[in-house]
C-alpha atoms as a PDB file:
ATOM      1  CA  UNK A   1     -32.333 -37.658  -5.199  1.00  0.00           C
ATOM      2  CA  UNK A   2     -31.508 -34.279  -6.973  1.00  0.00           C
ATOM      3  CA  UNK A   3     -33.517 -31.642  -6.321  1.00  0.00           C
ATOM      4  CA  UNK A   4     -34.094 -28.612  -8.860  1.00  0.00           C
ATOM      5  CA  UNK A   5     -34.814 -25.225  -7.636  1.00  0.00           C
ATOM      6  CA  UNK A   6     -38.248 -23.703  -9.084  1.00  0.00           C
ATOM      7  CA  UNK A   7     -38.322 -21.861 -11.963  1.00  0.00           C
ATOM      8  CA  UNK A   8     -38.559 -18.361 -10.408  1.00  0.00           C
ATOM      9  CA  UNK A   9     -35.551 -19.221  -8.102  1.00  0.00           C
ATOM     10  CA  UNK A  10     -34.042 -20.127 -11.434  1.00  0.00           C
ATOM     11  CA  UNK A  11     -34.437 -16.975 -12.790  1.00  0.00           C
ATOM     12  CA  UNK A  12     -33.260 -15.059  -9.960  1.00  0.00           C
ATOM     13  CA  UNK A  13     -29.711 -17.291  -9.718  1.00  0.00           C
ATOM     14  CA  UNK A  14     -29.566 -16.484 -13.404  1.00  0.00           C
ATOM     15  CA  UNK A  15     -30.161 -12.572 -12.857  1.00  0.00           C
ATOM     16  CA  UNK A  16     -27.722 -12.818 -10.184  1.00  0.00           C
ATOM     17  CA  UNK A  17     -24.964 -14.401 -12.004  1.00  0.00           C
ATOM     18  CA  UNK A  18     -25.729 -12.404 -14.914  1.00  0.00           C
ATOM     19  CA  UNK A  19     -25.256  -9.250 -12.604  1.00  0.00           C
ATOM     20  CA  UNK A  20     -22.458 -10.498 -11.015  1.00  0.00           C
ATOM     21  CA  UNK A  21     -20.281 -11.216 -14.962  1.00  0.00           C
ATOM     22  CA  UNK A  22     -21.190  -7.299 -15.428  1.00  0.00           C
ATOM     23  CA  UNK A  23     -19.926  -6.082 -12.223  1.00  0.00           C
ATOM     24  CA  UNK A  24     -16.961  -8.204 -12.548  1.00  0.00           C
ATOM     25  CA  UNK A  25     -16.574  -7.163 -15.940  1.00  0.00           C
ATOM     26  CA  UNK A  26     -17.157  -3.474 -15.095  1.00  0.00           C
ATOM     27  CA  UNK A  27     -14.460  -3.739 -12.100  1.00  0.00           C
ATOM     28  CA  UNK A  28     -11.953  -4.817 -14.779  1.00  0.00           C
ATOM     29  CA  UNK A  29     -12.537  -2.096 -17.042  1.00  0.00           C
ATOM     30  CA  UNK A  30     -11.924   0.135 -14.018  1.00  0.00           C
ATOM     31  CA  UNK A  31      -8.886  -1.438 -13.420  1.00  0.00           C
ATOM     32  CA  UNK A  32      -7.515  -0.846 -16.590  1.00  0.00           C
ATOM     33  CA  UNK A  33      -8.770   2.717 -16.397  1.00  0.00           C
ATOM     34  CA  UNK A  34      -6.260   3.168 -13.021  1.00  0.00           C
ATOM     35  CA  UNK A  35      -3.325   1.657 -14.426  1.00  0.00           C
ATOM     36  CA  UNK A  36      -3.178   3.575 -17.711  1.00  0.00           C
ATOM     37  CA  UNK A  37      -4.039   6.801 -15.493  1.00  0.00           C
ATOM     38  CA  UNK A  38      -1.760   9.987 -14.550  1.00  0.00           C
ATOM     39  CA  UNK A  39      -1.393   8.461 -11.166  1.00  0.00           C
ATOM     40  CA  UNK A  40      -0.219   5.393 -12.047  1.00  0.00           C
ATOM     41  CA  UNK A  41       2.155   6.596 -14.700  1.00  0.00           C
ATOM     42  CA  UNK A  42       3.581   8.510 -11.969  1.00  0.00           C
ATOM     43  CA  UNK A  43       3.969   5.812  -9.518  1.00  0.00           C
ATOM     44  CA  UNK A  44       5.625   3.021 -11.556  1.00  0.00           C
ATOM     45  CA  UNK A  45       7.579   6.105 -12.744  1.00  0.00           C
ATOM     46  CA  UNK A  46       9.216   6.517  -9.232  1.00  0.00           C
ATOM     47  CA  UNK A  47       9.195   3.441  -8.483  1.00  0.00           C
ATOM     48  CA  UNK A  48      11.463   2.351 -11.286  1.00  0.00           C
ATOM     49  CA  UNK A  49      14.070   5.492 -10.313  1.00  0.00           C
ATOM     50  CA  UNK A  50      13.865   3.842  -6.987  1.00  0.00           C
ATOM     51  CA  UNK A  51      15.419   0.631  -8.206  1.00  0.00           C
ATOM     52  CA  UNK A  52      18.184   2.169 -10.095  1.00  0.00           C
ATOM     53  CA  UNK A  53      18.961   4.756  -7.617  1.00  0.00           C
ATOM     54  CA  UNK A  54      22.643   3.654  -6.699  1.00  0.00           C
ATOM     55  CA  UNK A  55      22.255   6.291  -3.190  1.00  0.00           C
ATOM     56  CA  UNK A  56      18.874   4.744  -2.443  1.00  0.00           C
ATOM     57  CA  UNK A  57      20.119   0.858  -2.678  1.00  0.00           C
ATOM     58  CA  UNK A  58      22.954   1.596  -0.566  1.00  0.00           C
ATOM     59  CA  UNK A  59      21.114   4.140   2.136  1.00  0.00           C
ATOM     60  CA  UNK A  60      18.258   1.260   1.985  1.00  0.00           C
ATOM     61  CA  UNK A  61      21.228  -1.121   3.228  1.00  0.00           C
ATOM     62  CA  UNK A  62      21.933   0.998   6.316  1.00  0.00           C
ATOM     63  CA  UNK A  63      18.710   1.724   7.192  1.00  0.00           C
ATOM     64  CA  UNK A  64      18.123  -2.237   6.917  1.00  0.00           C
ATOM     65  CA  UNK A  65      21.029  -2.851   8.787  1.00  0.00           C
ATOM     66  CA  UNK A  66      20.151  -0.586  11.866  1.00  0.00           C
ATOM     67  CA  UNK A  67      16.920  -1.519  11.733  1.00  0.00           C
ATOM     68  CA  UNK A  68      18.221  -5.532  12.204  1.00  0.00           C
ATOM     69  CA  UNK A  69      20.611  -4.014  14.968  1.00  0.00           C
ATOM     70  CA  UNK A  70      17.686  -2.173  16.383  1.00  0.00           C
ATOM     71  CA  UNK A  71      15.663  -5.684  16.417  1.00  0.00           C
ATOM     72  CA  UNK A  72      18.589  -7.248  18.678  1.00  0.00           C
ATOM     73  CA  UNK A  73      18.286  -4.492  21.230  1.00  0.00           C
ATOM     74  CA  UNK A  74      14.598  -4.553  21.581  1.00  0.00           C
ATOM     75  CA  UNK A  75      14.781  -7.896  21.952  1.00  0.00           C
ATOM     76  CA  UNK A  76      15.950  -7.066  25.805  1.00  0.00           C
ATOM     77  CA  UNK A  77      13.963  -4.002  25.598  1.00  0.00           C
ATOM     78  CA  UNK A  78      14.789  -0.751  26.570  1.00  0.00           C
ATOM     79  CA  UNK A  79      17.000  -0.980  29.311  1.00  0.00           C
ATOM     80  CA  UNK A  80      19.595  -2.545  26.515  1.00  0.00           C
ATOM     81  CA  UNK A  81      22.495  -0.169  26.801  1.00  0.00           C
ATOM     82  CA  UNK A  82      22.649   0.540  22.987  1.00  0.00           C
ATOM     83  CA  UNK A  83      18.596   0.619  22.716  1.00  0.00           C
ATOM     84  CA  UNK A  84      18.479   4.574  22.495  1.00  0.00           C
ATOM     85  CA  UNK A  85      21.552   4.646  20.110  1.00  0.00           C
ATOM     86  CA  UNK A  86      20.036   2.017  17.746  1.00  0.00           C
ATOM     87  CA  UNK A  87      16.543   3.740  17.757  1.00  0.00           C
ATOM     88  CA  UNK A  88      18.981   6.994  17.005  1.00  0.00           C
ATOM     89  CA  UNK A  89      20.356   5.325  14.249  1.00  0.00           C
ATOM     90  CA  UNK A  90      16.851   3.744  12.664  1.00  0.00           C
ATOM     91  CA  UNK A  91      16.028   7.215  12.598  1.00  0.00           C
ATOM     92  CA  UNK A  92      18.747   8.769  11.167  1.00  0.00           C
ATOM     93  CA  UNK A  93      19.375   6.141   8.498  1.00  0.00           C
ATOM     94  CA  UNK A  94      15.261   6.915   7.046  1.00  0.00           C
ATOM     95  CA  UNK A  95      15.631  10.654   7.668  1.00  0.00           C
ATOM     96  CA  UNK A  96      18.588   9.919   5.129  1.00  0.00           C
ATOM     97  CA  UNK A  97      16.762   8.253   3.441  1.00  0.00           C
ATOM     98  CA  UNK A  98      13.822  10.564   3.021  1.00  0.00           C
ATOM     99  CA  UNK A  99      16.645  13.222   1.557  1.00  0.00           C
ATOM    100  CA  UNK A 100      16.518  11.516  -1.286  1.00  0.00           C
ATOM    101  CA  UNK A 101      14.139  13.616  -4.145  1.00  0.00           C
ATOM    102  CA  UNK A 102      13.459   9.660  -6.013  1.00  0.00           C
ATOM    103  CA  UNK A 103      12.576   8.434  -2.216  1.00  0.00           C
ATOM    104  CA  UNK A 104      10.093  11.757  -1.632  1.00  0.00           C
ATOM    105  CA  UNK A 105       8.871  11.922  -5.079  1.00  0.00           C
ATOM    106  CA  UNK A 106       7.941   8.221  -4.885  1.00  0.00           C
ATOM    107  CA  UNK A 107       6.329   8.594  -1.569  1.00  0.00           C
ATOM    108  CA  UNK A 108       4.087  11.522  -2.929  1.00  0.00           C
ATOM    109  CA  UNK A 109       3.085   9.165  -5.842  1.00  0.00           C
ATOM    110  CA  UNK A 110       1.800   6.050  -4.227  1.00  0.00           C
ATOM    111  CA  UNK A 111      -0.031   8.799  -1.606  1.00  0.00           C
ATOM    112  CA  UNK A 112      -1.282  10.348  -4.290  1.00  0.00           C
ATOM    113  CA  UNK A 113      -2.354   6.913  -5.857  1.00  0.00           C
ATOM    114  CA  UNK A 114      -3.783   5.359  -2.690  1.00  0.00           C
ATOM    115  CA  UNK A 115      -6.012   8.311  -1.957  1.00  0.00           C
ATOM    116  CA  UNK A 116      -7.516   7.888  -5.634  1.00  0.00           C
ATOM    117  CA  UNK A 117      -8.422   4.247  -4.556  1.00  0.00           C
ATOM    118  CA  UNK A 118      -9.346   5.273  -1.128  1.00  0.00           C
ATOM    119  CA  UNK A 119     -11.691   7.886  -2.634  1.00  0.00           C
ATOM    120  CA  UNK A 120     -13.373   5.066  -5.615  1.00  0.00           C
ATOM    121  CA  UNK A 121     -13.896   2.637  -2.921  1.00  0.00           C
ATOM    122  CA  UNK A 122     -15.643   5.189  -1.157  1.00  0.00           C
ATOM    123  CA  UNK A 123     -17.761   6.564  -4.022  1.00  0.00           C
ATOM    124  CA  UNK A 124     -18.704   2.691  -4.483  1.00  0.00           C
ATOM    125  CA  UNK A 125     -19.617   1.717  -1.122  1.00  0.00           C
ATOM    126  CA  UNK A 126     -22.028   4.995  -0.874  1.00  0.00           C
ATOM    127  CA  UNK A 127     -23.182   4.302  -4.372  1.00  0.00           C
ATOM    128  CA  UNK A 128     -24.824   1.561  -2.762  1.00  0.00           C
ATOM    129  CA  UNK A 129     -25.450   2.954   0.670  1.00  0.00           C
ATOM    130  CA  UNK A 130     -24.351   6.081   2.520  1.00  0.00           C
ATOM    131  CA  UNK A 131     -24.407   3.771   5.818  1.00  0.00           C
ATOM    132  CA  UNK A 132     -22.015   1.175   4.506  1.00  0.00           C
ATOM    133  CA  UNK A 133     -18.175   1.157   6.770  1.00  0.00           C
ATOM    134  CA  UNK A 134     -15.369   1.942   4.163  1.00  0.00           C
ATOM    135  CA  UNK A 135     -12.071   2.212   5.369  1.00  0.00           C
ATOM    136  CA  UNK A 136     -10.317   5.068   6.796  1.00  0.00           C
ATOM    137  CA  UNK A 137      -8.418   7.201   4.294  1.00  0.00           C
ATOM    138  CA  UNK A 138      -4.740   6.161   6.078  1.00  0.00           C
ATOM    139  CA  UNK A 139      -5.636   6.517   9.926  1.00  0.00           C
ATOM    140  CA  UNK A 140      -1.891   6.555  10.692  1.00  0.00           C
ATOM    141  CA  UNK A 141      -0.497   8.645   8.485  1.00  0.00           C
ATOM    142  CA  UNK A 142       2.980   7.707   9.524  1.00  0.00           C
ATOM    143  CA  UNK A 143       2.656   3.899   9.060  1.00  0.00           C
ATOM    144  CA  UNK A 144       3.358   3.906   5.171  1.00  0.00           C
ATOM    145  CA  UNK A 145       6.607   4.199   2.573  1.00  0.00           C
ATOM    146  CA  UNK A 146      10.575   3.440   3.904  1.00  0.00           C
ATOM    147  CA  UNK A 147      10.386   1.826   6.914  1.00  0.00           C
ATOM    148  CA  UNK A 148       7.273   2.452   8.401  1.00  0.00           C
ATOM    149  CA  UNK A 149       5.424  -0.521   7.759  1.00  0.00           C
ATOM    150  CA  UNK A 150       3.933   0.788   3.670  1.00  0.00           C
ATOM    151  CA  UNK A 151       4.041  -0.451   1.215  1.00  0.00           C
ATOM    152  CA  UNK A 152       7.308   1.086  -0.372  1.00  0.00           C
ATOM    153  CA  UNK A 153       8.915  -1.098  -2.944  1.00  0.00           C
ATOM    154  CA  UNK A 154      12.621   0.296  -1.983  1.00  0.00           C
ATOM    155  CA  UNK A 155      14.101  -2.770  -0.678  1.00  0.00           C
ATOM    156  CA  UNK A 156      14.316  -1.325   2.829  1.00  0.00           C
ATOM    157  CA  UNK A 157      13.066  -4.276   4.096  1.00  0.00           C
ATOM    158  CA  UNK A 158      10.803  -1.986   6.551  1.00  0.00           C
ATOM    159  CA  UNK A 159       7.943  -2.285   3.611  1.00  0.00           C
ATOM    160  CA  UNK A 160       5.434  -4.544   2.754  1.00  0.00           C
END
């Protein structure tokens, strides 16, 4: 037996999927808006010198290496004899790493272009209620680009 909804609930499904097309719609436009912006420009900019930076390929190589050498000691933990030396060396490799003006430039990009999103999903949420939770802007400030969990597109192997 089918059942058919009332006319009024009718309407209302048809008002909401009408609404929904428009938001969709609207979210696309938006889209579009972000990736023909300043910020954007600037980040695929950076991110393209990344990937034909001869120093940064080969400095992303040793970081990924003592970051995989790092991984074997930690495996045993810290009482491994070459822990402290390999968590030296992690460090050392990004520090190099972070030397690099394509590397820092790139890094100020995608922060610049992730607080821009950070600050429309805000201004959306509140749009449609000041009480609705919206993400921290970047809690852990240290958790993001070459090898600290971000999303950095180096090849480091540390980034998402």
């Amino acid at each position: 037996m089918i059942q058919t909804l009332p006319a009024a609930e009718q309407g209302i499904m048809e008002s909401v999927n009408a609404d929904m097309a428009l938001l969709v719609s609207h979210a696309f436009e938006l889209g579009d808006s972000l990736k023909k912006s300043a910020f954007a420009a600037e980040y695929v900019y950076w991110k393209e010198q990344l990937s034909q930076d001869i120093e940064v390929q080969n400095l992303t190589k040793q970081f990924a290496k003592a970051k995989e050498k790092f991984a074997e000691c930690e495996r045993f933990g810290r009482f491994h004899p070459d822990y402290n030396a390999a968590l030296d060396e992690v460090y050392a490799a990004e520090s190099r790493l972070d030397q690099v003006e394509s590397v820092r430039k790139y890094k100020a990009a995608e922060n610049s272009l992730d607080e821009l999103l950070n600050d429309i999903s805000r201004t959306l949420a509140h749009a449609v209620s000041q009480t609705i939770k919206v993400p921290d802007n970047n809690p852990n400030p240290k958790a993001s680009g070459c090898g600290n969990g971000g999303s950095c597109s180096c090849g480091s192997g540390g980034c998402g």
